[in-house]
Protein backbone atom coordinates (compact mmCIF):
# COMPACT_ATOMS: atom_id res chain seq x y z
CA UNK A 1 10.60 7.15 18.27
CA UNK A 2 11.58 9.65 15.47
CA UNK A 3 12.32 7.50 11.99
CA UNK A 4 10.31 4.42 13.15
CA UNK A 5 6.87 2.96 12.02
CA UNK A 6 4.73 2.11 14.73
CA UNK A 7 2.65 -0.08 12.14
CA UNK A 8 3.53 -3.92 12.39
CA UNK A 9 2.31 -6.46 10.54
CA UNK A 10 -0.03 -9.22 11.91
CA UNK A 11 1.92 -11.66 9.07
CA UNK A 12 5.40 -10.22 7.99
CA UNK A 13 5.54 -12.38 5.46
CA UNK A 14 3.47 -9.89 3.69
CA UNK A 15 5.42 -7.23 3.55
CA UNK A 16 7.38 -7.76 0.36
CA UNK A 17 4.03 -8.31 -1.30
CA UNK A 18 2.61 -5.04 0.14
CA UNK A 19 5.51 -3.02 -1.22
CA UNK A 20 4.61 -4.28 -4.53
CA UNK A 21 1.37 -3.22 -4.22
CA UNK A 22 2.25 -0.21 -3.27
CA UNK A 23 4.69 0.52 -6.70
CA UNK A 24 1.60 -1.29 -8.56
CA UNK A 25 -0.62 1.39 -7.30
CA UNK A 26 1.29 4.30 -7.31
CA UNK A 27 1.97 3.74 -10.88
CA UNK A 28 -1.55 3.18 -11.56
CA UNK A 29 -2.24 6.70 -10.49
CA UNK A 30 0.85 8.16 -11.82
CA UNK A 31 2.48 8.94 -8.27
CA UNK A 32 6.06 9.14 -8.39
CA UNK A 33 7.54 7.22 -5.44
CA UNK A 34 11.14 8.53 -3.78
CA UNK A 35 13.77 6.42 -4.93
CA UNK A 36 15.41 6.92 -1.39
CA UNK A 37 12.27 5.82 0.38
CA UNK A 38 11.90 9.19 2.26
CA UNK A 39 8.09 9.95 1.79
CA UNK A 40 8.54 13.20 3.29
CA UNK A 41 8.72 15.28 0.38
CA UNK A 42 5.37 14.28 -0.97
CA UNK A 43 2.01 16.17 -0.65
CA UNK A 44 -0.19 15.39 1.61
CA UNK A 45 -3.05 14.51 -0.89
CA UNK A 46 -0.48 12.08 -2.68
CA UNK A 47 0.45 10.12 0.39
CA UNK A 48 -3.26 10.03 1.44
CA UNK A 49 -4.79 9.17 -2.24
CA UNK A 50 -2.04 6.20 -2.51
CA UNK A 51 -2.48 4.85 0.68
CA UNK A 52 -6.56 4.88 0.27
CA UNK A 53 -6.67 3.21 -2.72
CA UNK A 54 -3.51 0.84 -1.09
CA UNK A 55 -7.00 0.43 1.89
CA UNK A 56 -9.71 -0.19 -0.52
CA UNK A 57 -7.77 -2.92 -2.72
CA UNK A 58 -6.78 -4.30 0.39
CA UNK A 59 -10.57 -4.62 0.77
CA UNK A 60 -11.41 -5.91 -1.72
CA UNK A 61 -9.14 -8.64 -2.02
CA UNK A 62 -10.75 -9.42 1.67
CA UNK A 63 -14.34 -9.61 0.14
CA UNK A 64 -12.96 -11.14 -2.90
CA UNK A 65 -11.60 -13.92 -0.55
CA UNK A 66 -14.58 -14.66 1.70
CA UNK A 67 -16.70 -15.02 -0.66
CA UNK A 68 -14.90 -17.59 -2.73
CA UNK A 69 -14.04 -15.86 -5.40
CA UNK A 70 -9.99 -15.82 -6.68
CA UNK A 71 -8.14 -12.49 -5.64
CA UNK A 72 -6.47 -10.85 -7.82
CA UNK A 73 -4.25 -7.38 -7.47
């Protein structure tokens, strides 16, 4: 199982919009993303700090959602 996520997507469609997220956010927080996509090199607290703000925009698009409002990244 070396090399492959065990994370799947309950809509794949998604995914393409996720990645953008993803450079959005890193870029917000002035992470420097691996051209290569090996995340391997990167600290800990990078991975974890882009991937918790990733989780609470994620969020808050949710909340944004139910309660009527428009979402917006």
């Amino acid at each position: 199982m070396a090399g492959q996520s065990r994370n799947t997507l309950v809509v794949p469609q998604a995914r393409m919009a996720l990645e953008q997220m993803k450079f959005e956010i890193a870029q917000e927080l002035g992470i420097q993303l691996p051209q290569d996509g090996y995340y391997g090199n990167m600290t800990t607290r990078d991975v974890g700090t882009l991937g918790g703000n990733i989780t609470r925009r994620l969020i808050q698009l949710a909340e944004q959602q139910l309660s009527g409002q428009s979402a917006r990244f």
